[in-house]
PDB file of N, CA and C in Angstrom:
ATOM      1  N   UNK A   1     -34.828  29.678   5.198  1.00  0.00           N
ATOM      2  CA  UNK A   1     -35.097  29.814   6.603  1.00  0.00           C
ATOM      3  C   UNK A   1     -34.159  30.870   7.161  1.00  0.00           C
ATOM      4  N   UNK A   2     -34.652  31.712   7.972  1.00  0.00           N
ATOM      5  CA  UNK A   2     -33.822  33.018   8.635  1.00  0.00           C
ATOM      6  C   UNK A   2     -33.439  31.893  10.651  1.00  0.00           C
ATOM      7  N   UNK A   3     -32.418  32.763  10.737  1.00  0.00           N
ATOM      8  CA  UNK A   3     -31.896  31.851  11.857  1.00  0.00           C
ATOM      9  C   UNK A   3     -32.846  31.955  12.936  1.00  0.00           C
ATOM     10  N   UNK A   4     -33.768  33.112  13.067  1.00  0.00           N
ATOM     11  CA  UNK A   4     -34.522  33.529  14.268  1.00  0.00           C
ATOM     12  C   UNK A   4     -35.692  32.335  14.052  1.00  0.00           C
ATOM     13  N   UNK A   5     -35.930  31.605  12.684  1.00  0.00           N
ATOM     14  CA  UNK A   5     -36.673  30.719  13.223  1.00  0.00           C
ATOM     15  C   UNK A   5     -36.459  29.082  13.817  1.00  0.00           C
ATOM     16  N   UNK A   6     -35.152  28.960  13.853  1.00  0.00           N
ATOM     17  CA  UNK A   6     -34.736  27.679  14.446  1.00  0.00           C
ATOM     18  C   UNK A   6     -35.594  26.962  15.266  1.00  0.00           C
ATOM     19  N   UNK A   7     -36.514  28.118  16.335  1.00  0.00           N
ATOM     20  CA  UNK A   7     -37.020  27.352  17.607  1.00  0.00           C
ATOM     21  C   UNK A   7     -38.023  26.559  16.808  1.00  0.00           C
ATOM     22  N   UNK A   8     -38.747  27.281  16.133  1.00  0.00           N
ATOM     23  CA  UNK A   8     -39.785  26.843  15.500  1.00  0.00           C
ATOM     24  C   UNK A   8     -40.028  25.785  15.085  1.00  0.00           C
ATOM     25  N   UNK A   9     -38.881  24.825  14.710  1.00  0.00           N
ATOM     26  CA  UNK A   9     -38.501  23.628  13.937  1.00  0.00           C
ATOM     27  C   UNK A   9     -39.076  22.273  15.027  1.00  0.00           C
ATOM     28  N   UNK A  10     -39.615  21.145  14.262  1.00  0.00           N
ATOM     29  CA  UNK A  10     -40.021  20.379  15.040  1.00  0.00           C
ATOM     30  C   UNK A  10     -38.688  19.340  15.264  1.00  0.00           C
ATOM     31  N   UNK A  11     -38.257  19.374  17.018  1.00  0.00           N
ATOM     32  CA  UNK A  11     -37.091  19.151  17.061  1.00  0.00           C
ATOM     33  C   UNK A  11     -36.898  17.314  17.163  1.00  0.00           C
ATOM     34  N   UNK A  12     -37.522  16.576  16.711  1.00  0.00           N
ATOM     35  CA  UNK A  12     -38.193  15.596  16.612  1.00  0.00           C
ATOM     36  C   UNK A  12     -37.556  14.817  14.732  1.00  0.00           C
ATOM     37  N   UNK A  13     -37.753  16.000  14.675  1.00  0.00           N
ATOM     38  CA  UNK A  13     -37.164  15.387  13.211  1.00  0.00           C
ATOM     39  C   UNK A  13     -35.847  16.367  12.685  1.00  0.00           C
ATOM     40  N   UNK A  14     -34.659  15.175  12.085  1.00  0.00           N
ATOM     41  CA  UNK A  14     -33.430  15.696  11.462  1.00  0.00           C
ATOM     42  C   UNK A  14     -33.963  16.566  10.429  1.00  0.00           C
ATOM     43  N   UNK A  15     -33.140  17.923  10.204  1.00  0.00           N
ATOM     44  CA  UNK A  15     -32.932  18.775   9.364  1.00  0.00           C
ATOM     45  C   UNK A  15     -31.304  18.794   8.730  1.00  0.00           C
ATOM     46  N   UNK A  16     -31.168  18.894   7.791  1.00  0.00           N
ATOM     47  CA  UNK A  16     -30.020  19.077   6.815  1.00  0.00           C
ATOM     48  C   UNK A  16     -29.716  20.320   6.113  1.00  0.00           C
ATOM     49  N   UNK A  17     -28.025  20.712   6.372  1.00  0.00           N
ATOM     50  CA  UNK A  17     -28.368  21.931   5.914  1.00  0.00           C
ATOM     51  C   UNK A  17     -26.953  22.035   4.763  1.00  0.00           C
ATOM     52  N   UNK A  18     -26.934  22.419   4.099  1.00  0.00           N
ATOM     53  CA  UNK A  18     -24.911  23.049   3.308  1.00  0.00           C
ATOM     54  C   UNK A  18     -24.694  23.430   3.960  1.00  0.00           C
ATOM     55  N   UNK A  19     -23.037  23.469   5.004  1.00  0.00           N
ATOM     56  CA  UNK A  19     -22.727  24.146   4.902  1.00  0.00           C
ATOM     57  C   UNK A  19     -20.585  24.099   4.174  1.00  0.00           C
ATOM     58  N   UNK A  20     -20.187  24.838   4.903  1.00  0.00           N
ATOM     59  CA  UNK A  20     -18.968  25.367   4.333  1.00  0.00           C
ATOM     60  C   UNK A  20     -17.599  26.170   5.714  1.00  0.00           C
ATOM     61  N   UNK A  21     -16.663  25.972   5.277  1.00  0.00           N
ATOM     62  CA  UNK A  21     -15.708  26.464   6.216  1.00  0.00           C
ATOM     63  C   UNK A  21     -14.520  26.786   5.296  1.00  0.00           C
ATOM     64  N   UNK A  22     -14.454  28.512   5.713  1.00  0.00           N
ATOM     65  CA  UNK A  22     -13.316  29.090   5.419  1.00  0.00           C
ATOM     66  C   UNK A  22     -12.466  28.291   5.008  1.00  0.00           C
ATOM     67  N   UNK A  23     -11.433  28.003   3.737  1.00  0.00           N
ATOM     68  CA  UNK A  23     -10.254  27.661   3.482  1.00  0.00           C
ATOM     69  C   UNK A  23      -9.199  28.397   3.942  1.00  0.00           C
ATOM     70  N   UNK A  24      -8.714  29.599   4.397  1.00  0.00           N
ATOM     71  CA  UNK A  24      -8.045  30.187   3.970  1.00  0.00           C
ATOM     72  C   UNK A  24      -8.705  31.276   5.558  1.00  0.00           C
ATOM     73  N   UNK A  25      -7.483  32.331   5.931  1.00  0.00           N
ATOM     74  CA  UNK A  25      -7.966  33.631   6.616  1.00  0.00           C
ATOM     75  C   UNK A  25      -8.110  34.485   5.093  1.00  0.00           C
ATOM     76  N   UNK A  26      -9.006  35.396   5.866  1.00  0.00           N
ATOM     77  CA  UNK A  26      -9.911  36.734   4.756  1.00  0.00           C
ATOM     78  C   UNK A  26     -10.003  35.949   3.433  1.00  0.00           C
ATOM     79  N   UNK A  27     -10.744  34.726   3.578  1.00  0.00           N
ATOM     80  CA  UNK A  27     -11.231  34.113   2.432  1.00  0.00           C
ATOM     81  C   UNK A  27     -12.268  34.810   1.119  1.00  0.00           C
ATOM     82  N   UNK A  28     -11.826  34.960  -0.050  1.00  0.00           N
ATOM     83  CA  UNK A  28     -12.550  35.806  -0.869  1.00  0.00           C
ATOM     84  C   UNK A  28     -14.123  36.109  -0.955  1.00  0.00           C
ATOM     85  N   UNK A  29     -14.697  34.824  -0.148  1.00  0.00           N
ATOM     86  CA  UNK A  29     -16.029  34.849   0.109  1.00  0.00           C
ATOM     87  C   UNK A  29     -16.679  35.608   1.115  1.00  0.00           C
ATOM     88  N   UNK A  30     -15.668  35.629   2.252  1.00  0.00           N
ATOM     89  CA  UNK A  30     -16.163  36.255   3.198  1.00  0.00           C
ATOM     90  C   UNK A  30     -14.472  37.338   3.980  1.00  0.00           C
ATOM     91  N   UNK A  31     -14.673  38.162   3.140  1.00  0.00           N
ATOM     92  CA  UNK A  31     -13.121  38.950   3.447  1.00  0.00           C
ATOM     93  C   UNK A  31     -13.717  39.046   5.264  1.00  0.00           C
ATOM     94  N   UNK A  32     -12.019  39.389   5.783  1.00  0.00           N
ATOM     95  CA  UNK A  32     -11.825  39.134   7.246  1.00  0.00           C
ATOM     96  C   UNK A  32     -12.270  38.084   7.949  1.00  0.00           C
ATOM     97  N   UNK A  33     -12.402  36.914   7.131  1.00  0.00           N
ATOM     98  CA  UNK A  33     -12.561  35.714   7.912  1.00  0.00           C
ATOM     99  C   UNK A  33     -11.952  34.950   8.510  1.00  0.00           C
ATOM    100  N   UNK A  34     -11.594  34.639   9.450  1.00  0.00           N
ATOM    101  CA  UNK A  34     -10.033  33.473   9.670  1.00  0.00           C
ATOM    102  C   UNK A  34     -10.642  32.191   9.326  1.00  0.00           C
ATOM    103  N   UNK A  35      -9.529  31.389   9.307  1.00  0.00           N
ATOM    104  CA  UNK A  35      -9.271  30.089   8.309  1.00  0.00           C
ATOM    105  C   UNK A  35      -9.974  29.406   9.721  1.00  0.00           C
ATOM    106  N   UNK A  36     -11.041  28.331   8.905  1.00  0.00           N
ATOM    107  CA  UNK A  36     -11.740  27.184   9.250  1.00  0.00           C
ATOM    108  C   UNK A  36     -13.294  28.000  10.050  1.00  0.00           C
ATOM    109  N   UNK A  37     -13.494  29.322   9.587  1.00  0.00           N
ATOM    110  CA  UNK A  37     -14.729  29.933  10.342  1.00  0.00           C
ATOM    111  C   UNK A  37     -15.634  28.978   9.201  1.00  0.00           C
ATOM    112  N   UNK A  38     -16.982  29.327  10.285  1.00  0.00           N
ATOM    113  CA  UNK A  38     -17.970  27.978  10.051  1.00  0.00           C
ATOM    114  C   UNK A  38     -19.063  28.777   9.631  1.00  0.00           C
ATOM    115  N   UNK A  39     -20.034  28.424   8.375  1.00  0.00           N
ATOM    116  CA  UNK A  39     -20.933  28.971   7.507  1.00  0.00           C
ATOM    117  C   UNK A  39     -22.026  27.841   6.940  1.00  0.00           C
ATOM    118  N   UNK A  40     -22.998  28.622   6.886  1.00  0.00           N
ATOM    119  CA  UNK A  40     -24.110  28.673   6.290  1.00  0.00           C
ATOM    120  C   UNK A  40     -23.981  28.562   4.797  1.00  0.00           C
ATOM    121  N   UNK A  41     -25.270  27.941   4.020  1.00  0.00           N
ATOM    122  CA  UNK A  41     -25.160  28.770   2.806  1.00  0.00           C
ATOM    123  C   UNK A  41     -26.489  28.957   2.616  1.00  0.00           C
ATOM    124  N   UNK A  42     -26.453  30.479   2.046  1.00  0.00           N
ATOM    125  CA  UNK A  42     -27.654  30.770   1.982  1.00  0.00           C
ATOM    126  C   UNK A  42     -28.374  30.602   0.205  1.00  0.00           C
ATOM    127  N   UNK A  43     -29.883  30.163   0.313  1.00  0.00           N
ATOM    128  CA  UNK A  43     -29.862  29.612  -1.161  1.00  0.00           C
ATOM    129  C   UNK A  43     -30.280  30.596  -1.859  1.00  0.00           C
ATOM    130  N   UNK A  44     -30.711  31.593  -1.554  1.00  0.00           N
ATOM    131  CA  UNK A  44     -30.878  32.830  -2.612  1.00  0.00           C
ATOM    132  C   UNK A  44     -29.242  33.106  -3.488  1.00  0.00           C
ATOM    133  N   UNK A  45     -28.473  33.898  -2.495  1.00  0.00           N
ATOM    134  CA  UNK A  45     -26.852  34.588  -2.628  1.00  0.00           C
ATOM    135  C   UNK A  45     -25.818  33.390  -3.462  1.00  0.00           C
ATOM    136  N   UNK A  46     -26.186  32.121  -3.049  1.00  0.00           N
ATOM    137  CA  UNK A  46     -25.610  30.995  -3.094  1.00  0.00           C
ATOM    138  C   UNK A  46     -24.187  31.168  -2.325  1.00  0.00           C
ATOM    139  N   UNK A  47     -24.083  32.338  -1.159  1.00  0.00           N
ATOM    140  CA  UNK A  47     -22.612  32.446  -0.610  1.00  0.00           C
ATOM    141  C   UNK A  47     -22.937  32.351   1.096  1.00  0.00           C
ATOM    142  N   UNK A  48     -21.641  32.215   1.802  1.00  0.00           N
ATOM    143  CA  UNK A  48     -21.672  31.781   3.179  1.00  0.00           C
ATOM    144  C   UNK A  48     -22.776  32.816   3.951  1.00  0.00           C
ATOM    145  N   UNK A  49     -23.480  32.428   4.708  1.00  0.00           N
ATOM    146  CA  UNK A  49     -24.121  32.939   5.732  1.00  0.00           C
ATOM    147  C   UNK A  49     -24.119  32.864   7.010  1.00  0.00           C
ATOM    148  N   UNK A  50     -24.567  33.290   8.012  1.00  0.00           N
ATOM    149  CA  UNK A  50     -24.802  32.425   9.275  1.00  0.00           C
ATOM    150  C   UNK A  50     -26.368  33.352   9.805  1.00  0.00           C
ATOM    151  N   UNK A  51     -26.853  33.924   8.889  1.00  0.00           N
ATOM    152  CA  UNK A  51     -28.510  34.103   9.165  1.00  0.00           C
ATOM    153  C   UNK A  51     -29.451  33.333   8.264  1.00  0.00           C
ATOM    154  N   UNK A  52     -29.131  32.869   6.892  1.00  0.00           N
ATOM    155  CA  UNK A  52     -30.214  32.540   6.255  1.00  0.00           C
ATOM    156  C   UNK A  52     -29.856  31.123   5.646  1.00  0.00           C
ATOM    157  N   UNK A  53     -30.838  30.239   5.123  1.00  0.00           N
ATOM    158  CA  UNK A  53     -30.151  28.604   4.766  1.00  0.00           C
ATOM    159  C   UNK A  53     -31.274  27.856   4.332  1.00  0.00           C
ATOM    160  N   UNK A  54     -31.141  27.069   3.461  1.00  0.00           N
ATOM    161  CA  UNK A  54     -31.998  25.982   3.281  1.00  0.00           C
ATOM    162  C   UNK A  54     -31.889  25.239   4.204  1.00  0.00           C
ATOM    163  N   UNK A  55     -33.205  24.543   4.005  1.00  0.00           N
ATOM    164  CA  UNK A  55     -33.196  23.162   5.183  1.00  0.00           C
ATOM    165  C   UNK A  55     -33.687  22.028   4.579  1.00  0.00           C
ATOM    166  N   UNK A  56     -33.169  20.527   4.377  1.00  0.00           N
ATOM    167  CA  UNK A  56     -34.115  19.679   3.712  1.00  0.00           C
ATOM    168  C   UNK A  56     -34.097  18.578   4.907  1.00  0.00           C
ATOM    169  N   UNK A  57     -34.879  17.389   4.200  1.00  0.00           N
ATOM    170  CA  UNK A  57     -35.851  16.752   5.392  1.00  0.00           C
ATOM    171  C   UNK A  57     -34.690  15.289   5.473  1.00  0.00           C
ATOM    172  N   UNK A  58     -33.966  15.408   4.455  1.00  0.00           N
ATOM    173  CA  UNK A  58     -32.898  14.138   4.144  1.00  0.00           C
ATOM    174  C   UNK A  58     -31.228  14.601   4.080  1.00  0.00           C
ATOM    175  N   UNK A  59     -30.321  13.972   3.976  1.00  0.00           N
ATOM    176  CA  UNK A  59     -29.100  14.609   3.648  1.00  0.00           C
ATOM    177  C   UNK A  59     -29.233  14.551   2.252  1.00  0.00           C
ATOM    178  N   UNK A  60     -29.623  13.075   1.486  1.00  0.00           N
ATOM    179  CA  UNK A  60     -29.862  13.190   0.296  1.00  0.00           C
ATOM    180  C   UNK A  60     -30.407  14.029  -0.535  1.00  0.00           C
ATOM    181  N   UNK A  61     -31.481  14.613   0.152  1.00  0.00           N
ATOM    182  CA  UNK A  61     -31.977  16.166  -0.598  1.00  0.00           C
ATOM    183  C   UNK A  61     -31.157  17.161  -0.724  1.00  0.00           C
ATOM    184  N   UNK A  62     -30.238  17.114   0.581  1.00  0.00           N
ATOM    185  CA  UNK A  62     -29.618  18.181   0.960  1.00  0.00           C
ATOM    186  C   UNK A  62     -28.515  18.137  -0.130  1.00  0.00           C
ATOM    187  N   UNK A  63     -27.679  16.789  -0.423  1.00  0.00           N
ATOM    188  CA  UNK A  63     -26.892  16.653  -1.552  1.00  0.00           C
ATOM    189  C   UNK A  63     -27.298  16.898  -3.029  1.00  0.00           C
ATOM    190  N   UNK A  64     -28.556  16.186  -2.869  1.00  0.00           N
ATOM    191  CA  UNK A  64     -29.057  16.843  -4.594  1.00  0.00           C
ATOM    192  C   UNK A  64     -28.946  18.502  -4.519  1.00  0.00           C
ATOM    193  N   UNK A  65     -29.797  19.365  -3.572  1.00  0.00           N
ATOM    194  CA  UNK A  65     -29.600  20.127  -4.236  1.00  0.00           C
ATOM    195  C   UNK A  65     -27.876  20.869  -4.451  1.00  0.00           C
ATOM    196  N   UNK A  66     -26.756  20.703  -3.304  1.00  0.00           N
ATOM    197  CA  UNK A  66     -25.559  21.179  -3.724  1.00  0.00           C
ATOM    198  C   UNK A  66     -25.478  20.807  -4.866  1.00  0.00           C
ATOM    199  N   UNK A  67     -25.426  19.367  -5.595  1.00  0.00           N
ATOM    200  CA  UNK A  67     -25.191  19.070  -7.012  1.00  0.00           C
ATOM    201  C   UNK A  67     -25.835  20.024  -8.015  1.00  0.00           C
ATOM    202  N   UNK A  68     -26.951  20.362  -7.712  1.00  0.00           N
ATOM    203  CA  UNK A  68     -28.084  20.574  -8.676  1.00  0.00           C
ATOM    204  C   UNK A  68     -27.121  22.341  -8.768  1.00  0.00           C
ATOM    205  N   UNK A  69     -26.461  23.028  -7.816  1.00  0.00           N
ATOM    206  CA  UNK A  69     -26.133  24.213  -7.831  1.00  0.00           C
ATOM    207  C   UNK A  69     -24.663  24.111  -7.561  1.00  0.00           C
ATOM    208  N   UNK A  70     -23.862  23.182  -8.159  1.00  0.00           N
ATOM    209  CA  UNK A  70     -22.162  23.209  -7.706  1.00  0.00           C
ATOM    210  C   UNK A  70     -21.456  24.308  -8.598  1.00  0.00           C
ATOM    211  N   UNK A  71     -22.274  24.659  -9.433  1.00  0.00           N
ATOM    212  CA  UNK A  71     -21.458  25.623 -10.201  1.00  0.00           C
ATOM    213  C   UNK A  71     -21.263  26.954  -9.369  1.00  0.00           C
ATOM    214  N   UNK A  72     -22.587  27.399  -9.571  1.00  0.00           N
ATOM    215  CA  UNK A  72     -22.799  28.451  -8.565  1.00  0.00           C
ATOM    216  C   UNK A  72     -22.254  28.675  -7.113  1.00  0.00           C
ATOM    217  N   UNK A  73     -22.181  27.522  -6.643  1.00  0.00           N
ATOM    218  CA  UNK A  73     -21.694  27.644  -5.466  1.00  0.00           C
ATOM    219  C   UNK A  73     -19.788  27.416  -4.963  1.00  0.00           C
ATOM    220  N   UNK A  74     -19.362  26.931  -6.609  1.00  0.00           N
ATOM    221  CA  UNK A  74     -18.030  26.836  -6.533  1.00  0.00           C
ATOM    222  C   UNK A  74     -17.435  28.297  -7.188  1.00  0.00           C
ATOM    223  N   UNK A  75     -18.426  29.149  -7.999  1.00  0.00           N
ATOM    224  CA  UNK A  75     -18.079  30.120  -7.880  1.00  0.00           C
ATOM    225  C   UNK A  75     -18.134  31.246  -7.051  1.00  0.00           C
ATOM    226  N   UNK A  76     -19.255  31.080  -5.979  1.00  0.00           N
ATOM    227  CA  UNK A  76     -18.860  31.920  -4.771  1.00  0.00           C
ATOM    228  C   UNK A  76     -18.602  31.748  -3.698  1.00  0.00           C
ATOM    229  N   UNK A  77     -17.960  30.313  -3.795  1.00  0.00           N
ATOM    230  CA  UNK A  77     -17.189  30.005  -2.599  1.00  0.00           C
ATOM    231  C   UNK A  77     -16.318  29.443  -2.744  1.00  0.00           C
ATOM    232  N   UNK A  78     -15.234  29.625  -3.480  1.00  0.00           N
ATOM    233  CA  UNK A  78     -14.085  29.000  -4.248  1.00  0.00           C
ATOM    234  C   UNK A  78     -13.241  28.612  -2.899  1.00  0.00           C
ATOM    235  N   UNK A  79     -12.359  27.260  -3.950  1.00  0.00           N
ATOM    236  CA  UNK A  79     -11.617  26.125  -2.603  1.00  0.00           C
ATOM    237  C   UNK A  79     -12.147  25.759  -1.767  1.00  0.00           C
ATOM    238  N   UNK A  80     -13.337  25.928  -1.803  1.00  0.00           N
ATOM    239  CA  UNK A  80     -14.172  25.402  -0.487  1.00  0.00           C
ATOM    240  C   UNK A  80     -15.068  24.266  -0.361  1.00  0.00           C
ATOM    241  N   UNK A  81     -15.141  22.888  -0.032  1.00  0.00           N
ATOM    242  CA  UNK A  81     -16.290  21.959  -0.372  1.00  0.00           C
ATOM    243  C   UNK A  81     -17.428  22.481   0.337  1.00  0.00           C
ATOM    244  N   UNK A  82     -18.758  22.276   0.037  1.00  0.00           N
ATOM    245  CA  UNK A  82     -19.867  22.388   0.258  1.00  0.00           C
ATOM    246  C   UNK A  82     -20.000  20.521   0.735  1.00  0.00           C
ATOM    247  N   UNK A  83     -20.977  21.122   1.963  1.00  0.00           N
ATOM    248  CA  UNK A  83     -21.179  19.459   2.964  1.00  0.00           C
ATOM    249  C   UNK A  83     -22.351  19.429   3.008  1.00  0.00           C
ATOM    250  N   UNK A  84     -23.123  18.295   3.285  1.00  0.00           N
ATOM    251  CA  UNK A  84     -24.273  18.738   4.240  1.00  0.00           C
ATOM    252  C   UNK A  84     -24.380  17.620   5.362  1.00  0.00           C
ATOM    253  N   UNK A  85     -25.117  18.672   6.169  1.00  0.00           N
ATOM    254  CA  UNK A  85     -24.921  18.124   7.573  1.00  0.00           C
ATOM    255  C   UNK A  85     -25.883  17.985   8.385  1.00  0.00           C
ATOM    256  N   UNK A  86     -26.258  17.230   9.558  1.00  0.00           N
ATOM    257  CA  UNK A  86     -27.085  17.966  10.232  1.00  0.00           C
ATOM    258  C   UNK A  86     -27.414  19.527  10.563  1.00  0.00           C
ATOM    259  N   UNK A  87     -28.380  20.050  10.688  1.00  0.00           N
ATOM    260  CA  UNK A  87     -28.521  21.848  11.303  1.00  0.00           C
ATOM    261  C   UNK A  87     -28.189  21.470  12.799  1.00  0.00           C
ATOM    262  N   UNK A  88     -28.864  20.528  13.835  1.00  0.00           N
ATOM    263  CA  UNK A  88     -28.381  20.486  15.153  1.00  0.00           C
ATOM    264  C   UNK A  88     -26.864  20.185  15.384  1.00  0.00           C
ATOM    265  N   UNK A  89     -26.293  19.414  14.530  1.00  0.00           N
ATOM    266  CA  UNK A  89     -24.771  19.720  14.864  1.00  0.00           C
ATOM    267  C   UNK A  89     -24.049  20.431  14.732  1.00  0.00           C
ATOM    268  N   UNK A  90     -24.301  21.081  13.606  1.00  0.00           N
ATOM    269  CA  UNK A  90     -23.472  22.418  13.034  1.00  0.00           C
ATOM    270  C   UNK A  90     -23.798  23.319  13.955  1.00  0.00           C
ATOM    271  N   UNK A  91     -25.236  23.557  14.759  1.00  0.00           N
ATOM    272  CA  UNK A  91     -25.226  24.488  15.682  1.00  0.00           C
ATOM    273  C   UNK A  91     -24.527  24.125  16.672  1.00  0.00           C
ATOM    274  N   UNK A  92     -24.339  22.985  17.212  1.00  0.00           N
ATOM    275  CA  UNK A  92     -22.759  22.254  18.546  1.00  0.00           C
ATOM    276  C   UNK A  92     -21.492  22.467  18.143  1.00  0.00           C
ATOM    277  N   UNK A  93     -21.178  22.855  16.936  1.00  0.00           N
ATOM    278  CA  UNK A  93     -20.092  22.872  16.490  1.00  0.00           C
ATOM    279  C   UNK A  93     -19.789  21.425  16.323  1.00  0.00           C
ATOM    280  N   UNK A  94     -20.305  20.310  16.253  1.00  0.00           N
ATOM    281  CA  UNK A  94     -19.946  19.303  15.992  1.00  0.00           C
ATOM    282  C   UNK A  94     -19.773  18.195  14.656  1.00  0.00           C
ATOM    283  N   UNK A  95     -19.944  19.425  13.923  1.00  0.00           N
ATOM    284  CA  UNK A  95     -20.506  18.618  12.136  1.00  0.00           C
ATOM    285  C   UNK A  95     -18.971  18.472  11.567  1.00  0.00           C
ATOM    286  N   UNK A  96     -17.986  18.802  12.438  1.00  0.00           N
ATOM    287  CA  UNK A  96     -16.800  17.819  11.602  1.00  0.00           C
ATOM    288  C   UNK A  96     -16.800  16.646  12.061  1.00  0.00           C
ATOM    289  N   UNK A  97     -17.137  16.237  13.429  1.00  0.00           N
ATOM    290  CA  UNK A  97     -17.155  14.889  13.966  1.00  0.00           C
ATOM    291  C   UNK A  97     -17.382  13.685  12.834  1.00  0.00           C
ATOM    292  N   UNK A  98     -16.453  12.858  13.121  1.00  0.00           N
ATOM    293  CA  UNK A  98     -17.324  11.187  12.405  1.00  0.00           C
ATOM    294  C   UNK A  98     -18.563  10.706  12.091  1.00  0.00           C
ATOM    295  N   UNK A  99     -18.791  10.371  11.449  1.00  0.00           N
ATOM    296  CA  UNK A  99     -20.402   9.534  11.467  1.00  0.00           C
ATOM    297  C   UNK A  99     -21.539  10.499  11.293  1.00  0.00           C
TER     298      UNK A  99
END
């Protein structure tokens, strides 16, 4: 999914997405980044984004597939856990929150 289609989404139902936050400033993944910037992952690149992303219909999907790709994704986004989260919170900035 490209970000321009967000509206599109039926807002009615949870979407789940990976994402990831800077460890580190000018983190190797994303040089000139400061520490705790907030990302996407996009599933082609398997590296941080904030235009392109999978979306699944469960978190559980959303976890299989990080599992299904932890290699890949611990190699291009090293020190970094991969989450998944809601897409509407992560767009509030709220996907570190509790619960």
């Amino acid at each position: 999914m490209h970000r321009s289609e967000i509206e599109g989404l039926d807002s009615a139902h949870l979407h789940w997405v990976p994402c990831v936050r800077a460890p580190c400033r000018d983190w190797s993944a994303v040089p000139g980044c400061r520490k705790e910037a907030r990302y996407l992952v996009d599933r082609r690149t398997m590296r941080p984004s904030r235009e392109r992303f999978p979306t699944f219909d469960s978190r559980g999907d959303c976890l299989q597939w990080i599992m299904r790709h932890r290699s890949e994704l611990a190699e291009a986004m090293p020190d970094a856990p991969i989450r998944a989260v809601r897409l509407d919170m992560w767009l509030l900035g709220l996907d570190q929150l509790p619960g």
